[in-house]
C-alpha atoms as a PDB file:
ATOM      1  CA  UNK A   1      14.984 -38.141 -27.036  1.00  0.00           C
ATOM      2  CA  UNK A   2      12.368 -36.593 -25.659  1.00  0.00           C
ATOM      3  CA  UNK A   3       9.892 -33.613 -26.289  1.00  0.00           C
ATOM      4  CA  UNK A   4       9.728 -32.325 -22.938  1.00  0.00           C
ATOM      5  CA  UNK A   5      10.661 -28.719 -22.850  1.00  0.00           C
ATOM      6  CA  UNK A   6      12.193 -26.064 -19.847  1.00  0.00           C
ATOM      7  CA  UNK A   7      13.115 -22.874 -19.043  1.00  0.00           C
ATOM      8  CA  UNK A   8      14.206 -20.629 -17.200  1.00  0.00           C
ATOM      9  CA  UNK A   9      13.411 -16.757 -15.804  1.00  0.00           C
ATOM     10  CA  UNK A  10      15.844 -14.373 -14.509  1.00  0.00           C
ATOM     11  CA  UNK A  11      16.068 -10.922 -12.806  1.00  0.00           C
ATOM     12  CA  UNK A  12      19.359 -10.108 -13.047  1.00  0.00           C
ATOM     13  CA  UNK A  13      21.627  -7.092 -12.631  1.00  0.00           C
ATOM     14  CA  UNK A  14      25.382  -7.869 -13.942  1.00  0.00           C
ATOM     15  CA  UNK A  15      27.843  -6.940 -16.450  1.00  0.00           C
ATOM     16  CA  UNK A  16      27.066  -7.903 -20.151  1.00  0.00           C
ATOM     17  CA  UNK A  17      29.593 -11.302 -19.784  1.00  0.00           C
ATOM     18  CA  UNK A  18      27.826 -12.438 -16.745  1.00  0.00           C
ATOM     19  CA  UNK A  19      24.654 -12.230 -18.465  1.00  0.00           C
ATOM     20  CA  UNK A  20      25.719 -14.007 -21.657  1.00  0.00           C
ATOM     21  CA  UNK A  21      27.275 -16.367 -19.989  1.00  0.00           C
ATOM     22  CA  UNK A  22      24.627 -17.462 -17.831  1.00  0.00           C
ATOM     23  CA  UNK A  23      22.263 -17.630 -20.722  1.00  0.00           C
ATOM     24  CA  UNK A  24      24.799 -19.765 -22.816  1.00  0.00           C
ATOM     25  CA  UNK A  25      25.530 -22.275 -19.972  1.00  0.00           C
ATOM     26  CA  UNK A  26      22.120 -22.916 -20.075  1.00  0.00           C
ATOM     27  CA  UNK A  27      21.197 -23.025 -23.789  1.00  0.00           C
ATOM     28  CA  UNK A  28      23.947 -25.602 -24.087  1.00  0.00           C
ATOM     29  CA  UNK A  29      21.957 -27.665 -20.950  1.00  0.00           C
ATOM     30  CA  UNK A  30      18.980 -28.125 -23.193  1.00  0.00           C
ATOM     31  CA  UNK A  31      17.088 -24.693 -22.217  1.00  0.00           C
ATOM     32  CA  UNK A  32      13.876 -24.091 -25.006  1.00  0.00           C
ATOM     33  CA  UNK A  33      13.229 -20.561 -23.625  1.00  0.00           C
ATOM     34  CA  UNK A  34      15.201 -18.228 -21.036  1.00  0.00           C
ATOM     35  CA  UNK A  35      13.468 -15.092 -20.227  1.00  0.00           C
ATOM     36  CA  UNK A  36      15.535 -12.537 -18.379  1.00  0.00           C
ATOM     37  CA  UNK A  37      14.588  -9.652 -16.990  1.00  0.00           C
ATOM     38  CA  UNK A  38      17.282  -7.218 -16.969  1.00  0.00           C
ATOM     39  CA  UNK A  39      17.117  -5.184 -13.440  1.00  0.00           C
ATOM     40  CA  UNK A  40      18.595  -2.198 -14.914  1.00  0.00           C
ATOM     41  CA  UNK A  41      19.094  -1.361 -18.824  1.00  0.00           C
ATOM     42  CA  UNK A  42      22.103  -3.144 -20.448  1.00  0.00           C
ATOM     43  CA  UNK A  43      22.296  -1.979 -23.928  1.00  0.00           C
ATOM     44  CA  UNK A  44      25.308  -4.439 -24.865  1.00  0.00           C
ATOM     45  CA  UNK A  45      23.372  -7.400 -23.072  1.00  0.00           C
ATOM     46  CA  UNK A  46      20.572  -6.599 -24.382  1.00  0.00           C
ATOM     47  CA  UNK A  47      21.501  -6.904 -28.081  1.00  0.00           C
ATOM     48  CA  UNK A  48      22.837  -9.942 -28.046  1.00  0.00           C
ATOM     49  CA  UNK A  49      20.197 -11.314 -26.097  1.00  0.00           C
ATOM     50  CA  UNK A  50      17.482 -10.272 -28.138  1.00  0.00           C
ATOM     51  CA  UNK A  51      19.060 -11.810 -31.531  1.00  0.00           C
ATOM     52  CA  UNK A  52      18.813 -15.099 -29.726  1.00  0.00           C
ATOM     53  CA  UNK A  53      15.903 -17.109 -30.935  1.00  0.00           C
ATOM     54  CA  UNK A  54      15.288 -19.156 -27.501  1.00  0.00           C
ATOM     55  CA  UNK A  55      15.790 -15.904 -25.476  1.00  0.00           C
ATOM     56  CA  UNK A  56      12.815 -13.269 -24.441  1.00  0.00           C
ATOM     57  CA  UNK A  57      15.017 -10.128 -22.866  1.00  0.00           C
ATOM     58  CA  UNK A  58      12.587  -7.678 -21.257  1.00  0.00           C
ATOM     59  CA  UNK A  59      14.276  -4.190 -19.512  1.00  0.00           C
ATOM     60  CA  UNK A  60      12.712  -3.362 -16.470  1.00  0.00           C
ATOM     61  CA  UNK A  61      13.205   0.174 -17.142  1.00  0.00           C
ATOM     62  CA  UNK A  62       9.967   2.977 -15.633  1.00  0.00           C
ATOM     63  CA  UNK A  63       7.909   2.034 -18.925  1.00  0.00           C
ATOM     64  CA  UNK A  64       8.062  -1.709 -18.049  1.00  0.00           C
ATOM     65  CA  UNK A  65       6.569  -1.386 -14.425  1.00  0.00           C
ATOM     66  CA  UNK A  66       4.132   1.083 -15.362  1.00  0.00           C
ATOM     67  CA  UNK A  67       3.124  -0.999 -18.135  1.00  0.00           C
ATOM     68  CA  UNK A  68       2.621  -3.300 -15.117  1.00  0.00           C
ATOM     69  CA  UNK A  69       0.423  -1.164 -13.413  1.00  0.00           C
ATOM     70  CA  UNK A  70       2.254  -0.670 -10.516  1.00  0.00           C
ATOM     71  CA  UNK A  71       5.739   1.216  -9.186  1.00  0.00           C
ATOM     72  CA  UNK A  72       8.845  -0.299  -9.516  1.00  0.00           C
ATOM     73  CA  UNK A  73       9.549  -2.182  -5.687  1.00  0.00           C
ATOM     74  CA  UNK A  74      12.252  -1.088  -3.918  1.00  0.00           C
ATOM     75  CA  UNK A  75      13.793  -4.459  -3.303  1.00  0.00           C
ATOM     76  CA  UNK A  76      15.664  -6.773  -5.655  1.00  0.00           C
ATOM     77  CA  UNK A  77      13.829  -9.880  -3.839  1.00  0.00           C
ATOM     78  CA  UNK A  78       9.925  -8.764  -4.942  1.00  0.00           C
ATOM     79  CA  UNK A  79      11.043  -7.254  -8.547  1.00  0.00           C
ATOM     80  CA  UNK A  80      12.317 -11.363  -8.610  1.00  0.00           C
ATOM     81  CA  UNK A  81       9.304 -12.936  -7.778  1.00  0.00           C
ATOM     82  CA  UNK A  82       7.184 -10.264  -9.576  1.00  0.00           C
ATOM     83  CA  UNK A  83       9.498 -11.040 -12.733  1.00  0.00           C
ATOM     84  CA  UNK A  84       9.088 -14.475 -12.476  1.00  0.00           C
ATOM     85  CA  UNK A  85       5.163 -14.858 -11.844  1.00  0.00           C
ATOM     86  CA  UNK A  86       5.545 -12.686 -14.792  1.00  0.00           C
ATOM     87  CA  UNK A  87       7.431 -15.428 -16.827  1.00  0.00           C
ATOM     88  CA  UNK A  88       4.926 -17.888 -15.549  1.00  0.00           C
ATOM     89  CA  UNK A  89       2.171 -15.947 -16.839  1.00  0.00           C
ATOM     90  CA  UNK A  90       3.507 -15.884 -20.133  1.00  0.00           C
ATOM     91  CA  UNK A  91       1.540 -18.167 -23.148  1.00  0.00           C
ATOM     92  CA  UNK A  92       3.347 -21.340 -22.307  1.00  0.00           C
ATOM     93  CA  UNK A  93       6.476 -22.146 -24.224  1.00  0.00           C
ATOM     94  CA  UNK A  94       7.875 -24.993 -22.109  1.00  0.00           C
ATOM     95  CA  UNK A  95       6.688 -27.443 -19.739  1.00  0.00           C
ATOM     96  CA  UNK A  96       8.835 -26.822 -16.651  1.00  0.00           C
ATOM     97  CA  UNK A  97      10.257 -23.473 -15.278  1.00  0.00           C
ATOM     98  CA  UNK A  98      12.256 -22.677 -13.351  1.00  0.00           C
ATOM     99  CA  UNK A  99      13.794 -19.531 -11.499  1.00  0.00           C
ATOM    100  CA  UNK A 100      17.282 -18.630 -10.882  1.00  0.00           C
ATOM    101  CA  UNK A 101      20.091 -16.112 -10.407  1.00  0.00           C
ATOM    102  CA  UNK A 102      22.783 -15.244 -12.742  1.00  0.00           C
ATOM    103  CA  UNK A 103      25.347 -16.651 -10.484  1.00  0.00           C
ATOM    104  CA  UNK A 104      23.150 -20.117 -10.148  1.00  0.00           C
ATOM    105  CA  UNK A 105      23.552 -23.013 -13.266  1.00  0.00           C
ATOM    106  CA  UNK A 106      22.088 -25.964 -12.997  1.00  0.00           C
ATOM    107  CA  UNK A 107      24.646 -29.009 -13.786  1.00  0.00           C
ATOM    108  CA  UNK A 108      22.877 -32.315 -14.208  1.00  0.00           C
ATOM    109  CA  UNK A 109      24.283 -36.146 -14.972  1.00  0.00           C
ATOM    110  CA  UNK A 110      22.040 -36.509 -18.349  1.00  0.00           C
ATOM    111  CA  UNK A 111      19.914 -34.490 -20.159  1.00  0.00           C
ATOM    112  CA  UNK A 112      17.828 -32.044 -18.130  1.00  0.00           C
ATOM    113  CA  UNK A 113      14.500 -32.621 -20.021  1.00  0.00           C
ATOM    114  CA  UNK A 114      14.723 -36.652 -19.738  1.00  0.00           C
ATOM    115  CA  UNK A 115      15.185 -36.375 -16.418  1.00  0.00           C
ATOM    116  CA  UNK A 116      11.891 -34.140 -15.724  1.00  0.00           C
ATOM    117  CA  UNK A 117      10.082 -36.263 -18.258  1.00  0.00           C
ATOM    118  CA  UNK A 118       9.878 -38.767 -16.073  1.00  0.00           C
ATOM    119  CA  UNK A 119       8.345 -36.823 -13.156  1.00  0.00           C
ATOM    120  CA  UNK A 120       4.936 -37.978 -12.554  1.00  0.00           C
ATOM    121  CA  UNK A 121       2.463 -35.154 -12.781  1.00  0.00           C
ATOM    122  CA  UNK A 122       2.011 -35.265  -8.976  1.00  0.00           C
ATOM    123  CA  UNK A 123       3.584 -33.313  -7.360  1.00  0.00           C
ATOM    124  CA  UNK A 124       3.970 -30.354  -9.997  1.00  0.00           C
ATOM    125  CA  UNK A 125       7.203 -29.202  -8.948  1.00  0.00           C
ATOM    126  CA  UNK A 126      10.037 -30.359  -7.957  1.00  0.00           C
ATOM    127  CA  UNK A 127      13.335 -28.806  -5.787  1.00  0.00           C
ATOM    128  CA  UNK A 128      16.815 -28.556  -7.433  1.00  0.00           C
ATOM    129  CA  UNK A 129      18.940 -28.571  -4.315  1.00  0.00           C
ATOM    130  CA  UNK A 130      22.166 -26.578  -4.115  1.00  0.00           C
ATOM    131  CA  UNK A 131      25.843 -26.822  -4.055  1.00  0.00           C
ATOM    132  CA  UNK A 132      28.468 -23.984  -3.309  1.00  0.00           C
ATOM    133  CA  UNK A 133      31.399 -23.223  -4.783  1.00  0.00           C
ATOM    134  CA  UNK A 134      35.052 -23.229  -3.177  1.00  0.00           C
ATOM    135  CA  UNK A 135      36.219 -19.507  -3.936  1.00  0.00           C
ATOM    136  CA  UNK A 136      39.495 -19.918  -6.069  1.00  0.00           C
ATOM    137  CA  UNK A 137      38.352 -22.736  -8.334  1.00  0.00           C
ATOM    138  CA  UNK A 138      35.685 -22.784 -10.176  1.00  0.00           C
ATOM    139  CA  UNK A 139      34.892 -26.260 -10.912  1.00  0.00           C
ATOM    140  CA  UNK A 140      35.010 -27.850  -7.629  1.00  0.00           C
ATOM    141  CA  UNK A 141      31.688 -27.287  -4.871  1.00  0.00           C
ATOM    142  CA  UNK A 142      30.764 -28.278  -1.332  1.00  0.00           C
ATOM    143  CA  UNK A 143      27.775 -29.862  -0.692  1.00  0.00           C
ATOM    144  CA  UNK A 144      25.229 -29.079   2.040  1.00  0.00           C
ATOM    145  CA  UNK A 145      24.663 -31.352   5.524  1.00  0.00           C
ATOM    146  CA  UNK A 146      21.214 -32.377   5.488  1.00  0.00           C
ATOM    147  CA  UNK A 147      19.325 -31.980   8.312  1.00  0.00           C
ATOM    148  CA  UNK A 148      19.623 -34.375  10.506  1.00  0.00           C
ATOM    149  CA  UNK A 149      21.064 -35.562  14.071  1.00  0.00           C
ATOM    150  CA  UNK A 150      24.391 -35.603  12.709  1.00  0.00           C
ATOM    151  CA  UNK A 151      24.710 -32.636  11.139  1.00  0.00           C
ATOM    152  CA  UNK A 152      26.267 -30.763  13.772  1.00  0.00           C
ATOM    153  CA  UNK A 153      29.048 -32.917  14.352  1.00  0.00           C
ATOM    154  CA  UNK A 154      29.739 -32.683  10.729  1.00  0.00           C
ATOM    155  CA  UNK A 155      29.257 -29.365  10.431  1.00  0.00           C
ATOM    156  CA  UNK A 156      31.994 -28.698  13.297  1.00  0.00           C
ATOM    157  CA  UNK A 157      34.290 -30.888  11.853  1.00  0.00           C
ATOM    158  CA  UNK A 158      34.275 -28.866   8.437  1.00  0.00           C
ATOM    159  CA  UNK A 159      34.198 -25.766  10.229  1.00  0.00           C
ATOM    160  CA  UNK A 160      35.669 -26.130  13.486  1.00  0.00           C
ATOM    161  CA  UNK A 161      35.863 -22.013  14.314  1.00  0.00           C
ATOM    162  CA  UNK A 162      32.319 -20.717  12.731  1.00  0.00           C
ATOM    163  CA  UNK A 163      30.459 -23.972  11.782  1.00  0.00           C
ATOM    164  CA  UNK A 164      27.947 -23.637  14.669  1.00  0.00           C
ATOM    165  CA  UNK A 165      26.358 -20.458  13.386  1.00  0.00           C
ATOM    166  CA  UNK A 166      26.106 -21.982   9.362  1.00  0.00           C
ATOM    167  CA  UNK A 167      22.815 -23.643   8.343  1.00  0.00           C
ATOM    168  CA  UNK A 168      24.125 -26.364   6.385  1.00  0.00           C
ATOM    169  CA  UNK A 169      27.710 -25.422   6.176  1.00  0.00           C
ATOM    170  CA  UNK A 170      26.922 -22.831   3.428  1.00  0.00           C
ATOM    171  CA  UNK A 171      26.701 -18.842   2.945  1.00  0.00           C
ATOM    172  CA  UNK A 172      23.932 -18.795   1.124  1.00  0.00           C
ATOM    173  CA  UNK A 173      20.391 -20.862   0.883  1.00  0.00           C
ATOM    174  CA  UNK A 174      20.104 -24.176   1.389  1.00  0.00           C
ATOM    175  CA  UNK A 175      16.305 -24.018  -0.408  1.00  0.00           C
ATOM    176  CA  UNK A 176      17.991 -24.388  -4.174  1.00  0.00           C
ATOM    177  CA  UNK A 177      15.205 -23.459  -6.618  1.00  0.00           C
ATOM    178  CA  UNK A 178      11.886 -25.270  -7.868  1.00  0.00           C
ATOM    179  CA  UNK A 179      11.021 -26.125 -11.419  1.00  0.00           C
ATOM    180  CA  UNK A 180       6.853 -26.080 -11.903  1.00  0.00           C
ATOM    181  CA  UNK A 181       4.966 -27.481 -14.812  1.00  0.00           C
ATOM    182  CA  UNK A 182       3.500 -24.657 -16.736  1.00  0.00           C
ATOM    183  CA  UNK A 183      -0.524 -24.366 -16.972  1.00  0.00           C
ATOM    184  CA  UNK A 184      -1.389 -24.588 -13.473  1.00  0.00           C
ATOM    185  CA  UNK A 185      -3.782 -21.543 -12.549  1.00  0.00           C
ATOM    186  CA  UNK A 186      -3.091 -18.963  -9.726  1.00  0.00           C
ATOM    187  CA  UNK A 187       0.599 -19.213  -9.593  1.00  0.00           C
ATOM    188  CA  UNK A 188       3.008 -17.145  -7.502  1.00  0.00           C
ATOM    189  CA  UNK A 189       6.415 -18.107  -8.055  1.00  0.00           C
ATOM    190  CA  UNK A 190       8.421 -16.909  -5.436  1.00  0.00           C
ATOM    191  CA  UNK A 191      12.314 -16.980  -4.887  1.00  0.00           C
ATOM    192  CA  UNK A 192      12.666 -20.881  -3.458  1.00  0.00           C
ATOM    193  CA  UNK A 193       9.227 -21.740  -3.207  1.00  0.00           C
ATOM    194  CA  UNK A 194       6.195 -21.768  -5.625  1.00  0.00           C
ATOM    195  CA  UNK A 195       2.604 -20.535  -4.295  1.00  0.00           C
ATOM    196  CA  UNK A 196      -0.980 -21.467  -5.384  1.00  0.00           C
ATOM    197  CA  UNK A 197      -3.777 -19.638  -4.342  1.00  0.00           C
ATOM    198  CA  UNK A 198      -1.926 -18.492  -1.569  1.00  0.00           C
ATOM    199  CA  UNK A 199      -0.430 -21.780  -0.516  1.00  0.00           C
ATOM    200  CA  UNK A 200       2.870 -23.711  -0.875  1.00  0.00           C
ATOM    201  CA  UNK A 201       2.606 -25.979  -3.956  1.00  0.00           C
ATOM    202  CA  UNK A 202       2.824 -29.210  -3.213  1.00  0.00           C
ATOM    203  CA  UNK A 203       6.985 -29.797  -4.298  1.00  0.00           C
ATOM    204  CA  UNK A 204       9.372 -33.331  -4.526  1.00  0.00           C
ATOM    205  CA  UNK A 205      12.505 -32.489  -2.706  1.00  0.00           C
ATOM    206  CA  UNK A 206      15.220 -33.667  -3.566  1.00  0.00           C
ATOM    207  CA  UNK A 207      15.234 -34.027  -7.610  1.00  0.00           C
ATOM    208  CA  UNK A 208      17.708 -36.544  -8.646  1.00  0.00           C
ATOM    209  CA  UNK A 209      20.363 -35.840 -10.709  1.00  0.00           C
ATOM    210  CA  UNK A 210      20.282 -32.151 -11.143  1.00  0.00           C
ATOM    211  CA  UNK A 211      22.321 -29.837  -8.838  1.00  0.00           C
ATOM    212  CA  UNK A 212      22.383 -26.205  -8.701  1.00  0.00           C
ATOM    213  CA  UNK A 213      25.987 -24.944  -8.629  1.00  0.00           C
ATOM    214  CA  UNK A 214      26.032 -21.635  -6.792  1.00  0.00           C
ATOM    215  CA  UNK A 215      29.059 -18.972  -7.418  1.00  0.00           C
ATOM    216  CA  UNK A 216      28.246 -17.215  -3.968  1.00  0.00           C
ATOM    217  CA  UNK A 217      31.695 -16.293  -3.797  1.00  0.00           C
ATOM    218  CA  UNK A 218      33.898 -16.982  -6.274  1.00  0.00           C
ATOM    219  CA  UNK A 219      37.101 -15.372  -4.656  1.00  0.00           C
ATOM    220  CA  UNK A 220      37.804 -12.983  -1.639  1.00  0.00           C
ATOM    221  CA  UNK A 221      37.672 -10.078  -3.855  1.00  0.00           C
ATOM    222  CA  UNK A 222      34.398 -11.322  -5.245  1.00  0.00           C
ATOM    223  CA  UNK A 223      32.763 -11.903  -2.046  1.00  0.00           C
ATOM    224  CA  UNK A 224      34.095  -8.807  -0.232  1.00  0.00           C
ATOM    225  CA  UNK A 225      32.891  -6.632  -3.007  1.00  0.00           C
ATOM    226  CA  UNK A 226      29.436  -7.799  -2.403  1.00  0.00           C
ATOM    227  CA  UNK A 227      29.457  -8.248   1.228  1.00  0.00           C
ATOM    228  CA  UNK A 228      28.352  -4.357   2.118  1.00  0.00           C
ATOM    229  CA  UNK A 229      25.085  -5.040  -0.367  1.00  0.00           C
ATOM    230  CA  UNK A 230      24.290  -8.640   1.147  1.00  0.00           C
ATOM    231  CA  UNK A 231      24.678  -7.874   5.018  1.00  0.00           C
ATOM    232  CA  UNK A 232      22.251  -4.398   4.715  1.00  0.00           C
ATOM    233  CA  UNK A 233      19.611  -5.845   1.646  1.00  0.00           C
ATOM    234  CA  UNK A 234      20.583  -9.132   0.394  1.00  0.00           C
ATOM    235  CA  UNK A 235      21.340 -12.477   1.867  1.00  0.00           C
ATOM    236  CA  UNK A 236      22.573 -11.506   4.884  1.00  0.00           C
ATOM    237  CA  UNK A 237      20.217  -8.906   5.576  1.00  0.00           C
ATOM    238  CA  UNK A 238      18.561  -8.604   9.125  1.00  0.00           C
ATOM    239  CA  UNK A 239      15.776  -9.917   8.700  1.00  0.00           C
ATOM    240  CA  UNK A 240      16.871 -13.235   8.152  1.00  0.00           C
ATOM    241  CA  UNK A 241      16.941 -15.723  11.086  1.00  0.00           C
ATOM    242  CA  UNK A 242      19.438 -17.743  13.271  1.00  0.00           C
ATOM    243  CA  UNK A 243      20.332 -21.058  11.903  1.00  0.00           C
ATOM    244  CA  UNK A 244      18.931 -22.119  15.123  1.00  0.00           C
ATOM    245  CA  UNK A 245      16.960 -20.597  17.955  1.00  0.00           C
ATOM    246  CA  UNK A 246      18.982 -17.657  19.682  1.00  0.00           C
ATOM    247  CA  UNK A 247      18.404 -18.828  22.893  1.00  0.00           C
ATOM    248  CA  UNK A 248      20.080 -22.789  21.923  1.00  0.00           C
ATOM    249  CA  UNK A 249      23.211 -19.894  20.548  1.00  0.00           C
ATOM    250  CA  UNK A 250      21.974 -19.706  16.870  1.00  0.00           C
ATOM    251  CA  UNK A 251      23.177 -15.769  15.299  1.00  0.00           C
ATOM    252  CA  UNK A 252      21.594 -15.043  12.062  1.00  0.00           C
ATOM    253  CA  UNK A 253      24.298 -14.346   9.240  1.00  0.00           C
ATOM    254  CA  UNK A 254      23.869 -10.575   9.699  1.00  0.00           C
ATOM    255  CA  UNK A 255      24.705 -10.856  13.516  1.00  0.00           C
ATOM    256  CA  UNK A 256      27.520 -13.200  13.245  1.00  0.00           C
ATOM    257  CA  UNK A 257      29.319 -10.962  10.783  1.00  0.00           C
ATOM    258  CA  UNK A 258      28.309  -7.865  12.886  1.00  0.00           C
ATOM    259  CA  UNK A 259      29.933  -9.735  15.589  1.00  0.00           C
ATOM    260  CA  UNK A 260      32.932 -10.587  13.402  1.00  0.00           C
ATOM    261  CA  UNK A 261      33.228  -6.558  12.382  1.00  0.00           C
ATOM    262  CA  UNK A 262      33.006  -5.603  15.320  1.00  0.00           C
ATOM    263  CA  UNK A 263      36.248  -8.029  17.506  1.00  0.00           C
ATOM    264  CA  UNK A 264      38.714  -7.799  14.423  1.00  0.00           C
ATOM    265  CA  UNK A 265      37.323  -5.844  11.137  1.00  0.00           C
ATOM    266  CA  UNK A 266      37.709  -6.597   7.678  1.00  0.00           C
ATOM    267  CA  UNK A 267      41.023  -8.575   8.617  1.00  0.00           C
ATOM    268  CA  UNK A 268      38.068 -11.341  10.663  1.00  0.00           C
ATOM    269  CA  UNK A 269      36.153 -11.328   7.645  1.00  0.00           C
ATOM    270  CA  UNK A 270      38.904 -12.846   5.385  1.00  0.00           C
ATOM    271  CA  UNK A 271      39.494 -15.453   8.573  1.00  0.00           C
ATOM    272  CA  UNK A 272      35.760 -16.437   8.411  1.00  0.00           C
ATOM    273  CA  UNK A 273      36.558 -16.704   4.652  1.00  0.00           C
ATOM    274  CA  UNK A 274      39.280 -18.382   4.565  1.00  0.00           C
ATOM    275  CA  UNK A 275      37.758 -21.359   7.122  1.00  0.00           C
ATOM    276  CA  UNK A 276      34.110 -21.282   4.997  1.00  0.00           C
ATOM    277  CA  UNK A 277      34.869 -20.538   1.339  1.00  0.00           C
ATOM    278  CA  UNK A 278      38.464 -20.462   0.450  1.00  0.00           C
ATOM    279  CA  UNK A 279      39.625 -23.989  -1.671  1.00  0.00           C
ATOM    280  CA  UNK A 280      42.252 -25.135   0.591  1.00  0.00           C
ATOM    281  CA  UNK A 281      43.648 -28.700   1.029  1.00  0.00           C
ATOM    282  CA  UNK A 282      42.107 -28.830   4.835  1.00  0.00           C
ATOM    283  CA  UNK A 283      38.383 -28.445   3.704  1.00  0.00           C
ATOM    284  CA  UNK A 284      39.142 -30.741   0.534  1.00  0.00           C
ATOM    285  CA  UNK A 285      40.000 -33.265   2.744  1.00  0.00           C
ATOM    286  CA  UNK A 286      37.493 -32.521   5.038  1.00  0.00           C
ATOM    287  CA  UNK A 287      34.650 -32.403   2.379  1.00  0.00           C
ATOM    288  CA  UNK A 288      35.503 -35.145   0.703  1.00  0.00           C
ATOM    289  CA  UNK A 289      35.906 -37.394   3.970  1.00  0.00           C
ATOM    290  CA  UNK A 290      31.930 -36.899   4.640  1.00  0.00           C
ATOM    291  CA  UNK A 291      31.067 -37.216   0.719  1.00  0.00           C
ATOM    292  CA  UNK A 292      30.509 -33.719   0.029  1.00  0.00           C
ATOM    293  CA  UNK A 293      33.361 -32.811  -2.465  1.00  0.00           C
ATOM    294  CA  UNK A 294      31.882 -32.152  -5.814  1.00  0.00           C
ATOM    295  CA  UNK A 295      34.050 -31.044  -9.262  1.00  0.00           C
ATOM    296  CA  UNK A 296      31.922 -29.790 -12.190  1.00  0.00           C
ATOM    297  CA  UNK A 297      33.289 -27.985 -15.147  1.00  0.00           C
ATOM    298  CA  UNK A 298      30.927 -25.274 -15.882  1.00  0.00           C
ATOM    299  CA  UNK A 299      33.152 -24.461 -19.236  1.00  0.00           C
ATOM    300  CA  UNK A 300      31.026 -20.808 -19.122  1.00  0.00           C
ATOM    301  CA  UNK A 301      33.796 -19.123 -21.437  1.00  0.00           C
ATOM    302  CA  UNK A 302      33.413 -21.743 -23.962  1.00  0.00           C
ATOM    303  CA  UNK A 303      29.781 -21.948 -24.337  1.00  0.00           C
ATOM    304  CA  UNK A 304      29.864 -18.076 -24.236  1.00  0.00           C
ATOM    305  CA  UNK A 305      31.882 -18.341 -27.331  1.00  0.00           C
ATOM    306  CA  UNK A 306      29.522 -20.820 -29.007  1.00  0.00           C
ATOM    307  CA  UNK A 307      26.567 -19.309 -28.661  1.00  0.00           C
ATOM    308  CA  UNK A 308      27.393 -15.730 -28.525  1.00  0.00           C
ATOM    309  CA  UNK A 309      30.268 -15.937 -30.862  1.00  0.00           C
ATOM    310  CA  UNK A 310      30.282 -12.002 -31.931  1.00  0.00           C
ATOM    311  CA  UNK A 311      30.579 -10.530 -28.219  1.00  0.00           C
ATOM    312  CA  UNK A 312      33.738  -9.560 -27.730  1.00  0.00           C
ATOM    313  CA  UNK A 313      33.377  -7.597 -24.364  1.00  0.00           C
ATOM    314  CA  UNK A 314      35.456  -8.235 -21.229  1.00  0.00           C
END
């Protein structure tokens, strides 16, 4: 058993059982602190949170940012990083942190802590690399191709319509998220990367035996509910680039689903859906014939129950 400690911070606007939940899946991994910044106030989340011993709840309501000497930002990514460098900043209570989203749990073969314990201290972080979830089950993932020269073949094979235009085969990031050892002066922790003095810390990529099992979209309904938000401000937002050059026929996510929109509407998005996310037999079979079919049981209603036992919300 060891006495190495972690934690996790979190900006994170959701319903009150999306919250809990997140914060219970992770107690039960082993967490010693979570601090989560709620994005907007959640009374009901908020209480619960707050009786927990290993939880710090802050509410980033106008008397939080002006506390912080500075206006709220308009966009969800730099009240993240803000948040976390925040966290960071904090008097130390673990020796590794990490930041995540709500809809992000990190699902490892033994425990967490062991497994960082026996990082040496160089490099001081180290990246927890990401796997999506099929939308319709929610124990079973895809991984992501590697780079690599034969990661477009693969890639077309699991996606034969819209696999050209997907870095990775996946909707969202390949980056995952980086756990840091606390202490280290002139931190910046930013969304997939950590910053020192201005420069990219120094990070071990992959770390073995941890994954970070996304819930990008965790049915049609899900996804399509959150689409309109992603494509103008979130992960699909303009400014993000191509999966490859334009000129070698790379479209950023916002351009291939413009392009989608535009030829057959909402009925092309479910198609693009349907080949990418849905959990059907084909991509099972697919997956699993280039090793990249992955079940975990996240159990998040159980652990809910556990560790807040009194919520009673929907």
């Amino acid at each position: 058993m060891t006495d190495v400690t972690w934690g996790i911070a979190s900006t994170i606007f959701a319903p009150a059982r999306d919250v809990l939940q997140f914060a219970a899946y992770h107690l039960e991994a082993g967490a010693h602190r979570i601090y989560i910044y709620l994005d907007a106030p959640n009374p009901e989340a908020f209480e619960h949170l707050d009786a927990h011993p290993k939880i710090r709840v802050t509410t980033c309501d106008a008397k939080y940012w002006k506390q912080r000497k500075r206006d709220r930002p308009d966009t969800h990514q730099v009240r993240q990083t803000a948040n976390a460098t925040h966290a960071y900043n904090r008097r130390a209570e673990v020796d590794w942190l990490i930041h995540m989203d709500a809809d992000e749990f990190l699902v490892a073969d033994q425990p967490i802590a062991d497994i960082l314990a026996e990082r040496p201290a160089d490099p001081p972080a180290t990246r927890i690399r990401p796997m999506e979830q099929l939308s319709g089950t929610p124990t079973v993932f895809k991984g992501f191709v590697p780079n690599g020269p034969d990661r477009a073949r693969i890639i077309a094979d699991l996606y034969p319509t819209y696999g050209a235009y997907l870095k990775g085969g996946f909707l969202s990031h390949l980056a995952g998220k980086v756990f840091v050892r606390t202490g280290l002066p002139h931190i910046h922790v930013r969304i997939h990367n950590v910053f020192q003095n201005g420069e990219m810390l120094t990070c071990h990529d992959r770390q073995a035996g941890i994954d970070l099992a996304h819930a990008h979209a965790k049915s049609w309904d899900d996804w399509i509910a959150a689409y309109r938000y992603r494509v103008t401000k979130g992960s699909y937002r303009p400014e993000l680039g191509p999966n490859k050059p334009y000129e070698k026929g790379g479209l950023s996510m916002h351009d291939l689903f413009q392009m989608i929109e535009a030829d057959a509407g909402e009925a092309g998005l479910r198609a693009f859906f349907d080949e990418v996310c849905a959990d059907t037999p084909t991509l099972r079979t697919r997956l699993q014939g280039h090793g990249l079919l992955h079940t975990a049981d996240l159990a998040l209603a159980s652990h809910l129950h556990r560790h807040f036992p009194e919520f009673t919300g929907l």
